[in-house]
C-alpha atoms as a PDB file:
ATOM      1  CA  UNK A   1       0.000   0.000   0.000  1.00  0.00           C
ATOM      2  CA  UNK A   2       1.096   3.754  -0.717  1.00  0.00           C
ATOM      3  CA  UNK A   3      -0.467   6.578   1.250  1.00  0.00           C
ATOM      4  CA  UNK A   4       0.241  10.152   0.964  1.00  0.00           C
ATOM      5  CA  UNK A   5      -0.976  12.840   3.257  1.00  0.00           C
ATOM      6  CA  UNK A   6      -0.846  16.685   3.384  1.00  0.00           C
ATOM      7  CA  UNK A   7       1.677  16.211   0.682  1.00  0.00           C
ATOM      8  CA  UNK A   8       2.165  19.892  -0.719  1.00  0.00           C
ATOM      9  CA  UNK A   9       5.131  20.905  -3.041  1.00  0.00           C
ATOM     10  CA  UNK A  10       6.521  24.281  -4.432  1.00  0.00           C
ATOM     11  CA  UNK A  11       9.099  24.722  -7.742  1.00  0.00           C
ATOM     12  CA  UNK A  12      11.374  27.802  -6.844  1.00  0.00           C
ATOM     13  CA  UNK A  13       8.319  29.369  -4.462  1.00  0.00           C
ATOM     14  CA  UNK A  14       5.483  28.202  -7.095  1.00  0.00           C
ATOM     15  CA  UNK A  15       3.032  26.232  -5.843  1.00  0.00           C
ATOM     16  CA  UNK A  16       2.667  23.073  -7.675  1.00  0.00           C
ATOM     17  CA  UNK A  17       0.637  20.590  -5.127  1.00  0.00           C
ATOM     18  CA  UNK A  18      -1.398  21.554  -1.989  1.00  0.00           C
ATOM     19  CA  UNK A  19      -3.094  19.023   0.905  1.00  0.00           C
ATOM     20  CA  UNK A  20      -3.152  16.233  -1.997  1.00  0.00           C
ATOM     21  CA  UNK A  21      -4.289  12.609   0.260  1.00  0.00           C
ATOM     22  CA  UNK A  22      -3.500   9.126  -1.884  1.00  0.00           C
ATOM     23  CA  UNK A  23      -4.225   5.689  -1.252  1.00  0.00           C
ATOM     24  CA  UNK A  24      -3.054   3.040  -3.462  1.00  0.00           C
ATOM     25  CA  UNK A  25      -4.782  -0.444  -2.257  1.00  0.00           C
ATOM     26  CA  UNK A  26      -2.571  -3.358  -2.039  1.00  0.00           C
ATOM     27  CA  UNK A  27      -2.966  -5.215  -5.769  1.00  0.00           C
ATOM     28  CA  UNK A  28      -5.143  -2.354  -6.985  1.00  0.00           C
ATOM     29  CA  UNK A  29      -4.256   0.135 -10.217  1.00  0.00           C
ATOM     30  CA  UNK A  30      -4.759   3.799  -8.668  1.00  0.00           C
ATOM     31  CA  UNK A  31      -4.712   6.242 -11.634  1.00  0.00           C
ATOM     32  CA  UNK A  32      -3.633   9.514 -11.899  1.00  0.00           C
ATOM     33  CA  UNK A  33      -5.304  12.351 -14.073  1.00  0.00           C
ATOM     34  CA  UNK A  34      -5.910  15.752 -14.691  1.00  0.00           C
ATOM     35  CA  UNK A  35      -4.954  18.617 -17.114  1.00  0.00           C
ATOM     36  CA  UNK A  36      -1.256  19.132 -18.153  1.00  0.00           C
ATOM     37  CA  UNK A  37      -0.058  21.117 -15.268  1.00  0.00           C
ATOM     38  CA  UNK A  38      -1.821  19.668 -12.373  1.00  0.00           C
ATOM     39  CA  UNK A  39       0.874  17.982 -11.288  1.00  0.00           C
ATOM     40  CA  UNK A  40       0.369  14.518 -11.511  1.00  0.00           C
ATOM     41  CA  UNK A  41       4.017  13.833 -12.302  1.00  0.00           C
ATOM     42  CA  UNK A  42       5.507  15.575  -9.356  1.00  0.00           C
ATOM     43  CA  UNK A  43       3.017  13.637  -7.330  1.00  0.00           C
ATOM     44  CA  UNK A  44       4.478  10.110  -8.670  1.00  0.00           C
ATOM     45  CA  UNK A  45       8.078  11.589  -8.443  1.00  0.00           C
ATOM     46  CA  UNK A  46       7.295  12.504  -4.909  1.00  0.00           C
ATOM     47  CA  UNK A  47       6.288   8.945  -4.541  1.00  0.00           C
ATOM     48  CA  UNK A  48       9.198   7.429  -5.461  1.00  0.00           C
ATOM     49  CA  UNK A  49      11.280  10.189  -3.921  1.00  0.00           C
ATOM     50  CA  UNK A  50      12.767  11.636  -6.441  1.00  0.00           C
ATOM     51  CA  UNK A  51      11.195  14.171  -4.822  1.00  0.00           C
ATOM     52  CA  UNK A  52      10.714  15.556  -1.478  1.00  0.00           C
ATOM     53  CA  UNK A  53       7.285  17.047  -0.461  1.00  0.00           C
ATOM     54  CA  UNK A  54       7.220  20.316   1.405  1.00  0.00           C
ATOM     55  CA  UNK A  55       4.773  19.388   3.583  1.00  0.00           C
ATOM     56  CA  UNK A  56       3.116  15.822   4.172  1.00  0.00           C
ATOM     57  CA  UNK A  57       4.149  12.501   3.928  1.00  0.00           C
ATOM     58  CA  UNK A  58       4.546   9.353   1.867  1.00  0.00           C
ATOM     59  CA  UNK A  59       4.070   5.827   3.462  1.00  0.00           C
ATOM     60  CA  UNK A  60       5.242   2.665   1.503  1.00  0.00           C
ATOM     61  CA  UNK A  61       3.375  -0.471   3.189  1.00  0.00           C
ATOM     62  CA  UNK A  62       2.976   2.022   6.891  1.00  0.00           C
ATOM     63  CA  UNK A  63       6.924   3.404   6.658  1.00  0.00           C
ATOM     64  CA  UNK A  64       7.941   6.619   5.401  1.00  0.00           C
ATOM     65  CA  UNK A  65       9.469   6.748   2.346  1.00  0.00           C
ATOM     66  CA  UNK A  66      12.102   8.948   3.347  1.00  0.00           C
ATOM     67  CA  UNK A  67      13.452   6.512   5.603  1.00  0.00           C
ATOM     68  CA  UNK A  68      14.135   4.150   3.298  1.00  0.00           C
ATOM     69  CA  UNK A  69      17.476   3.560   2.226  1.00  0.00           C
ATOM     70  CA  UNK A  70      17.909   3.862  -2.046  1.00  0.00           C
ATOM     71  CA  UNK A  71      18.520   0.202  -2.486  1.00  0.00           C
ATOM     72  CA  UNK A  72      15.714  -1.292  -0.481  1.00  0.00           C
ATOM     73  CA  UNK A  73      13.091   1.088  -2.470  1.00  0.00           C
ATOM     74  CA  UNK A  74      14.514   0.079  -5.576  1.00  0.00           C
ATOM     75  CA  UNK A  75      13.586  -3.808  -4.322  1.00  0.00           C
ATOM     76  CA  UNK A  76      10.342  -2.344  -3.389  1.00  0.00           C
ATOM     77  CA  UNK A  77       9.375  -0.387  -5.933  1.00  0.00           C
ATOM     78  CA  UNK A  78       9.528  -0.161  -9.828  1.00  0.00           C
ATOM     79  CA  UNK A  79       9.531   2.575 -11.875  1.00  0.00           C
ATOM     80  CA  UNK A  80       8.816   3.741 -15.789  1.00  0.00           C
ATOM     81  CA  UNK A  81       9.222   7.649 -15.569  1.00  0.00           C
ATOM     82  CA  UNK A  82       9.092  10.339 -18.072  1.00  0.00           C
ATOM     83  CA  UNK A  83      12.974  10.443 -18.417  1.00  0.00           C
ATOM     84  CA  UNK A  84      14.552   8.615 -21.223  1.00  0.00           C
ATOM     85  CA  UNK A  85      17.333   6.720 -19.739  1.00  0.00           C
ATOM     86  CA  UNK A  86      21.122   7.137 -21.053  1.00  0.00           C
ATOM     87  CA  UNK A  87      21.940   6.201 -24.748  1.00  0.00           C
ATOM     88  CA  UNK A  88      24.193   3.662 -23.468  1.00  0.00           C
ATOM     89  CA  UNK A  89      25.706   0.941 -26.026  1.00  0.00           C
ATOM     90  CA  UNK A  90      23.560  -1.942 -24.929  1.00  0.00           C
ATOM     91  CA  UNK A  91      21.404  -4.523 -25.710  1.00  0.00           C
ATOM     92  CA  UNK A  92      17.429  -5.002 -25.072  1.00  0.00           C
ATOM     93  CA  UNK A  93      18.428  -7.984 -22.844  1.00  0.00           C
ATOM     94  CA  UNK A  94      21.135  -6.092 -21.107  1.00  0.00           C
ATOM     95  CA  UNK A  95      18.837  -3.305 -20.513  1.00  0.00           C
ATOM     96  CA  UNK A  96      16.108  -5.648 -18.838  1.00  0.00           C
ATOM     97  CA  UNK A  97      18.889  -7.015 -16.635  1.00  0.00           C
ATOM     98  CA  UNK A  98      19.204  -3.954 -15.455  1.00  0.00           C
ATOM     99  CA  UNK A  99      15.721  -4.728 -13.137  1.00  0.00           C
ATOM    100  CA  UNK A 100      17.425  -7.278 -11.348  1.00  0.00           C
ATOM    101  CA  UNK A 101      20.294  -4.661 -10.080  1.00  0.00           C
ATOM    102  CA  UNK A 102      18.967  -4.010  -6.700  1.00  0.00           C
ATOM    103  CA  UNK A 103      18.972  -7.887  -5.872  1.00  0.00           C
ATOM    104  CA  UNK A 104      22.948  -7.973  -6.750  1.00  0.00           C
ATOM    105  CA  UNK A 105      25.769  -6.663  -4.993  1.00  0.00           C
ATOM    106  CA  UNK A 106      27.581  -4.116  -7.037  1.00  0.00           C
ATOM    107  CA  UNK A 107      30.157  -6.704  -8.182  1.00  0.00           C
ATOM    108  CA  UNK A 108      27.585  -9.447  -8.039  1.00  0.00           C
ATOM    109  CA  UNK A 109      27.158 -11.082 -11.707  1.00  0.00           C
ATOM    110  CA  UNK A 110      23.848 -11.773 -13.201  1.00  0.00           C
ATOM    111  CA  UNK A 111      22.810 -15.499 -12.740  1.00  0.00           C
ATOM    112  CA  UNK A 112      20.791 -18.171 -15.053  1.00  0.00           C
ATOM    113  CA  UNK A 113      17.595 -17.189 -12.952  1.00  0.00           C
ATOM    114  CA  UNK A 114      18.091 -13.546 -13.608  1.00  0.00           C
ATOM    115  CA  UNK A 115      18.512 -13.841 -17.162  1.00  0.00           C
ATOM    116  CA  UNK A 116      15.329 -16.000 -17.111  1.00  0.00           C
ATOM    117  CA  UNK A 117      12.948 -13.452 -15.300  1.00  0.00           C
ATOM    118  CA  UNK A 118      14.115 -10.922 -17.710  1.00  0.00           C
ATOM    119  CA  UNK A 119      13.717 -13.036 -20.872  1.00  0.00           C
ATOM    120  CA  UNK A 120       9.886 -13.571 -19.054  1.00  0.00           C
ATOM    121  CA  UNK A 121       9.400  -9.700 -18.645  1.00  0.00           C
ATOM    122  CA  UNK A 122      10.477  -9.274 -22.045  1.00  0.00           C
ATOM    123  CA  UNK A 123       8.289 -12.297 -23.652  1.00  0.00           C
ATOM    124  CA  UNK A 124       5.322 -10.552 -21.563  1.00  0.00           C
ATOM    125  CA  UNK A 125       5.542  -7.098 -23.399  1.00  0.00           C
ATOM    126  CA  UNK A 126       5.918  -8.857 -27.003  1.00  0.00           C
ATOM    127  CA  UNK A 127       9.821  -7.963 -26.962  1.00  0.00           C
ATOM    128  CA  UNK A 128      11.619 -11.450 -26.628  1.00  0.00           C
ATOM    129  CA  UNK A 129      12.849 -11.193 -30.340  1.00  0.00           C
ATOM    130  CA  UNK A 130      14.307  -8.267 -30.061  1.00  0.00           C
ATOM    131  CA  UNK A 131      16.811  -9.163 -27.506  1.00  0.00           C
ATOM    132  CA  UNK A 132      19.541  -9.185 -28.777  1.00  0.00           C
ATOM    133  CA  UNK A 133      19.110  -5.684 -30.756  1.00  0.00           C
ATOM    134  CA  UNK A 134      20.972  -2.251 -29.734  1.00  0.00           C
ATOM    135  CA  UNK A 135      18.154  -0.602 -26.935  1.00  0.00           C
ATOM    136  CA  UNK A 136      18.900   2.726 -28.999  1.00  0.00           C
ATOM    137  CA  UNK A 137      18.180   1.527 -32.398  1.00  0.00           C
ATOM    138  CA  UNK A 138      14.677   0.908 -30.953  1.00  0.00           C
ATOM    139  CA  UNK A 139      11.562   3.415 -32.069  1.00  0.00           C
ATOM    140  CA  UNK A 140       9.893   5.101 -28.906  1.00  0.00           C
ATOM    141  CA  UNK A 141       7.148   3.019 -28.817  1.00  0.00           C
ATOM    142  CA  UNK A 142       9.653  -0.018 -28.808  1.00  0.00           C
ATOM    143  CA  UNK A 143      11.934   1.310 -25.663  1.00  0.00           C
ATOM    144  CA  UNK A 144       8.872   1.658 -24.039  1.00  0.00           C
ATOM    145  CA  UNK A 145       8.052  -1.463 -23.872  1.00  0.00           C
ATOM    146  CA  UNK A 146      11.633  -2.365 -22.742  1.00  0.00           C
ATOM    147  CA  UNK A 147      11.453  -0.260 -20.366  1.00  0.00           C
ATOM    148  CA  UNK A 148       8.631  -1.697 -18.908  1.00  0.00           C
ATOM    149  CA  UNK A 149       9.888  -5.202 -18.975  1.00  0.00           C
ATOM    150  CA  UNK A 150      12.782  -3.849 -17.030  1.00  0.00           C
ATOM    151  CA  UNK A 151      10.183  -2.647 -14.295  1.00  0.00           C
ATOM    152  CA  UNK A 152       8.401  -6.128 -14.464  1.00  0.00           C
ATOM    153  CA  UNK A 153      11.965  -7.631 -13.998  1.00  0.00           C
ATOM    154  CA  UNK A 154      12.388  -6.081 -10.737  1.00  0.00           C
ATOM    155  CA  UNK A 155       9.811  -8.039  -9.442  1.00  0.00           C
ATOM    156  CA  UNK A 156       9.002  -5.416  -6.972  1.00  0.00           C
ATOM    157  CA  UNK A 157       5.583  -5.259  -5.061  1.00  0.00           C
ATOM    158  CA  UNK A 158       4.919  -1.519  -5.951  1.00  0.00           C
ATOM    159  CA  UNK A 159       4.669  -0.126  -9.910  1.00  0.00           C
ATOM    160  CA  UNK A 160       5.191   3.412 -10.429  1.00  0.00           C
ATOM    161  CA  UNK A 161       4.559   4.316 -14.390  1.00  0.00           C
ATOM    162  CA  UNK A 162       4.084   7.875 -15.528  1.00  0.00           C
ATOM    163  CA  UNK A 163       2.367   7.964 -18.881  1.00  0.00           C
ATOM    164  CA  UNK A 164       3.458   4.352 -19.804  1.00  0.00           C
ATOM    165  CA  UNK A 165       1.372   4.349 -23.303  1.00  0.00           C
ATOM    166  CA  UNK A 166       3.090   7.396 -24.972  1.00  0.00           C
ATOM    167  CA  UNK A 167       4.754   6.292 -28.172  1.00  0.00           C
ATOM    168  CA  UNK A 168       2.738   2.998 -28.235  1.00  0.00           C
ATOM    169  CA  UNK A 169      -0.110   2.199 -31.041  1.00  0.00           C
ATOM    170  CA  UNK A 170      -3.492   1.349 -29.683  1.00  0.00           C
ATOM    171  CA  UNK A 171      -2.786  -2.419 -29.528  1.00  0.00           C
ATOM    172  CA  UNK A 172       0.222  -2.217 -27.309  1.00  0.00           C
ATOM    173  CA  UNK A 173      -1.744   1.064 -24.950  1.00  0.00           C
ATOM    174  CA  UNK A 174      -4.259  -2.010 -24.370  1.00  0.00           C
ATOM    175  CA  UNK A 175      -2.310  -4.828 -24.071  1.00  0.00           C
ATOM    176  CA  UNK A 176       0.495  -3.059 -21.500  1.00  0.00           C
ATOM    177  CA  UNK A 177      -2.165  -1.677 -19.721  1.00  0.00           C
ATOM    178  CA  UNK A 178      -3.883  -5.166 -19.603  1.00  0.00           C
ATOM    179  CA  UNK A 179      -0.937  -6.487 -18.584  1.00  0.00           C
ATOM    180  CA  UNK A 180      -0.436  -4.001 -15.676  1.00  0.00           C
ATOM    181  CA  UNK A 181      -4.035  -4.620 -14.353  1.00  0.00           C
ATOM    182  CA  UNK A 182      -3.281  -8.648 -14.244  1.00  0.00           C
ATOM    183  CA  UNK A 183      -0.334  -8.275 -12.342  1.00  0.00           C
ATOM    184  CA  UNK A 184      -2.025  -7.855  -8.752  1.00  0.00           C
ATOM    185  CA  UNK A 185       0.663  -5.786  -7.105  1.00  0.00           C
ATOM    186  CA  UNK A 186       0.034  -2.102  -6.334  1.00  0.00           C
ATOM    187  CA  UNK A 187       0.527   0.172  -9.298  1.00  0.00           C
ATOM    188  CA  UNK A 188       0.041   3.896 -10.013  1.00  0.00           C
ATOM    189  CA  UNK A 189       0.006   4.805 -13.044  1.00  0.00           C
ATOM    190  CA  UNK A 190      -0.392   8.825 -14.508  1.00  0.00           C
ATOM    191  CA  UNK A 191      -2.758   8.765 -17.332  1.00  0.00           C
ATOM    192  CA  UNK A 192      -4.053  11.371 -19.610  1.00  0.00           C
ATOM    193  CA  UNK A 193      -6.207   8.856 -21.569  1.00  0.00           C
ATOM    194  CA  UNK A 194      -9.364   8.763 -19.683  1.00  0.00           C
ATOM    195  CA  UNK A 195     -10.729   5.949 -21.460  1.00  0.00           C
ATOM    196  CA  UNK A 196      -8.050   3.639 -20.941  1.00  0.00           C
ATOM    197  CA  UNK A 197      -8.358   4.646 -17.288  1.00  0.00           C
ATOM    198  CA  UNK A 198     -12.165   4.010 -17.226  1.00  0.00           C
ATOM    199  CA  UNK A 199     -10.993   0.434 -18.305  1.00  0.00           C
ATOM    200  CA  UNK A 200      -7.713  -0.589 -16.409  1.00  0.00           C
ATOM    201  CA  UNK A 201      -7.954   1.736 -13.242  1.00  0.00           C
ATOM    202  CA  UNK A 202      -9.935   0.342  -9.904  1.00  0.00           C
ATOM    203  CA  UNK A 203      -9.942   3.774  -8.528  1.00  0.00           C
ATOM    204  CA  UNK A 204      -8.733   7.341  -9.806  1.00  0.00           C
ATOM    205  CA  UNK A 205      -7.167  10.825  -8.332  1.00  0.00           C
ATOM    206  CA  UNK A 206      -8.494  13.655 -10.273  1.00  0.00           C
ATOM    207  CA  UNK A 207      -5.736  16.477 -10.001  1.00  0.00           C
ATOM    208  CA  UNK A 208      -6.325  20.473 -10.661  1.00  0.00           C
ATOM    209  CA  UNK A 209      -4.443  23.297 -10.169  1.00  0.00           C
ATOM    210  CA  UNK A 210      -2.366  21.192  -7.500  1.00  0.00           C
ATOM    211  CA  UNK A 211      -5.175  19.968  -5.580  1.00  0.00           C
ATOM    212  CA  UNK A 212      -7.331  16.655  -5.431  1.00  0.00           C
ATOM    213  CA  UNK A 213     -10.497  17.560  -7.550  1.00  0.00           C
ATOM    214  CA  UNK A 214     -11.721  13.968  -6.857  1.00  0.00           C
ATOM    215  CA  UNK A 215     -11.157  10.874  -5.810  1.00  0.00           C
ATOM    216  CA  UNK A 216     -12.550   7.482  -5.630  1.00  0.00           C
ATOM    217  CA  UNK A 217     -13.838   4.520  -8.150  1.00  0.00           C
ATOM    218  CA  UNK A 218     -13.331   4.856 -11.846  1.00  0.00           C
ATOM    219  CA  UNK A 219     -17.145   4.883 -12.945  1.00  0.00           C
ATOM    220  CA  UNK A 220     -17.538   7.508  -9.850  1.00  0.00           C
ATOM    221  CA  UNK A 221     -14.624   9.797 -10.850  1.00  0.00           C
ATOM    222  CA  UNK A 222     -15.426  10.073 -14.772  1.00  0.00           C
ATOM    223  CA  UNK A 223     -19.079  11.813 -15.166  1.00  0.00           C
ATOM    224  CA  UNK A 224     -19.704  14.770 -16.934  1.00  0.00           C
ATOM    225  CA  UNK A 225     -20.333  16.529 -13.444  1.00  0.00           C
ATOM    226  CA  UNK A 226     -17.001  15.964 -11.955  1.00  0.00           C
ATOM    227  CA  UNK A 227     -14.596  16.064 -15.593  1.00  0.00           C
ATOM    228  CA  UNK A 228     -16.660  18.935 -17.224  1.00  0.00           C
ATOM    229  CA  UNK A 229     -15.588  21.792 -14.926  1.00  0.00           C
ATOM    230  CA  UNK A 230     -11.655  20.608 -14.701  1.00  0.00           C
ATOM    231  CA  UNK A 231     -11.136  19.741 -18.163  1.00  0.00           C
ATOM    232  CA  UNK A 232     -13.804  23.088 -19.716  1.00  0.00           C
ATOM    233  CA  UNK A 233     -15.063  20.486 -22.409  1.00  0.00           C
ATOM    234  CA  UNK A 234     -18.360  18.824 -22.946  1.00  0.00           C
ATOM    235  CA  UNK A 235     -18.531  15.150 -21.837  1.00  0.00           C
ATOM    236  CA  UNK A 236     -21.102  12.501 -22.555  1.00  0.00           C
ATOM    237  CA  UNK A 237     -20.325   9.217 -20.866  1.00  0.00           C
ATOM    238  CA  UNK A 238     -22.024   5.714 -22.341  1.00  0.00           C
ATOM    239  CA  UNK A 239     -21.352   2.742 -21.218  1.00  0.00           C
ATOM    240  CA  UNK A 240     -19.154  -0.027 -23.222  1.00  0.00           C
ATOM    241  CA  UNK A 241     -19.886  -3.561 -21.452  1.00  0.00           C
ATOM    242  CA  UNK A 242     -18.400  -3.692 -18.461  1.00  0.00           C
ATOM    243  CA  UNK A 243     -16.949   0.291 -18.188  1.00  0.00           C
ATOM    244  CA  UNK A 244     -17.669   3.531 -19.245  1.00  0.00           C
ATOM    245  CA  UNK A 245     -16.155   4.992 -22.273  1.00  0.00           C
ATOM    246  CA  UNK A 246     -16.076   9.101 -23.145  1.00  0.00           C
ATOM    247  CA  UNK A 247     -16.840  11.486 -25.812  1.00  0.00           C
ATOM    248  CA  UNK A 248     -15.247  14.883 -25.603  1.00  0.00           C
ATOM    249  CA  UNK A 249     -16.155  17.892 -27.649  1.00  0.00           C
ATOM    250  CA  UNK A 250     -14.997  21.454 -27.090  1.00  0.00           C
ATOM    251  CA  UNK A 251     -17.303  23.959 -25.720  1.00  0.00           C
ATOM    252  CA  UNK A 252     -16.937  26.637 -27.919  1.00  0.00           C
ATOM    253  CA  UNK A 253     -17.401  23.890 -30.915  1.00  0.00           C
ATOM    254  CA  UNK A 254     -21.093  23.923 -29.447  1.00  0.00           C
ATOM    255  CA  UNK A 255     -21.901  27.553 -29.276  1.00  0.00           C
ATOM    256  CA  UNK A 256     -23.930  28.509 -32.215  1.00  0.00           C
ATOM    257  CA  UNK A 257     -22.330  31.052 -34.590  1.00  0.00           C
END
């Protein structure tokens, strides 16, 4: 479980997060959405300390983040930020080994069992046969992937992933995503597609201007009444089987001439 409380944060005196509260259930998908510059990603980087909140606190599994020495968060929690990583001369595989760092000593080599959970990982996000290929020779949509077979490598019991579908068609936004929602360990993940959070997310945070707009279930979180007034388009929800899908349409594309 992650919990944050009171956490507010400030960029050189700006205030970019005030009195935000997060719970991410144990196994559930939490998502995170809002407009650009509500600052969903320095909520997740405060989460994985990267960043440190001005005010409040973040609580992996009832301890504070903060106290938590670098190597035992990285066994406890996996990451797929924003950042490209370093263009460094190595292969898909090599870069998916990379995962299994924090369960090696610095000098401790990479074992038959390692190279098996990453050669899983990779299989899992349709990447095995690419293996052997240069990781910067890869498109965007391809490192992305990689990137998140590196996470699953890890094998850690928290997933962090801040807009993990960018770059990727709209087969491989479902099927990560699908893949993420299987994997019953707790995840947040920052989304700006709200339809591929109505389907993969248990529960959302709605984020404006800093603050929590609202919070709670998916099919609570995404109705016209709550998205209209954050997002300043029309929205008319329907429902698509099992979850609700959206249709979006500018305001002013409704006003008559």
């Amino acid at each position: 479980m992650i919990t944050a409380s009171d956490v507010g944060f400030a960029y050189d005196g700006t205030p970019v997060l005030a009195g935000v509260e997060l719970t991410a259930a144990q196994g559930g998908v939490l998502g995170l959405i809002g407009p650009n510059g509500s600052g969903k990603t320095t909520l997740l980087r405060i989460l994985y300390t990267a960043l440190a909140p001005r005010t409040g606190a973040v609580l992996l599994d009832g301890e504070p983040v903060a106290s938590l020495p670098g190597r035992e968060m990285a066994r406890r929690v996996a990451v797929v930020a924003q950042e490209n990583p370093p263009e460094l001369p190595i292969s898909v595989a090599e870069m998916v080994l990379l995962g299994r760092s924090p369960h090696r000593s610095a000098l401790q080599p990479f074992t038959g069992p390692d190279h098996a959970i990453a050669a899983t990982a990779l299989r899992r996000v349709g990447m095995r046969e690419y293996a052997e290929r240069p990781f910067v020779m890869l498109s965007g949509g391809e490192k992305q992937r990689v990137l998140i077979a590196r996470a699953l490598a890890q094998q850690a019991r928290h997933l962090l992933l801040d807009e993990p579908t960018n770059h990727l068609d709209i087969r491989y936004q479902h099927e990560v995503l699908g893949l993420v929602a299987t994997l019953g360990i707790t995840t947040v993940v920052v989304l700006h597609d709200l339809n591929l959070a109505a389907r993969y997310c248990d529960r959302l945070v709605l984020l404006h201007r800093g603050t929590v707009a609202a919070a709670g279930p998916a099919d609570e979180v995404l109705t016209p009444e709550v998205l209209e007034p954050v997002y300043q388009v029309s929205v008319r929800r329907f429902d698509d089987g099992d979850c609700a899908q959206l249709v979006f349409r500018p305001r002013t594309a409704l006003s008559p001439p």
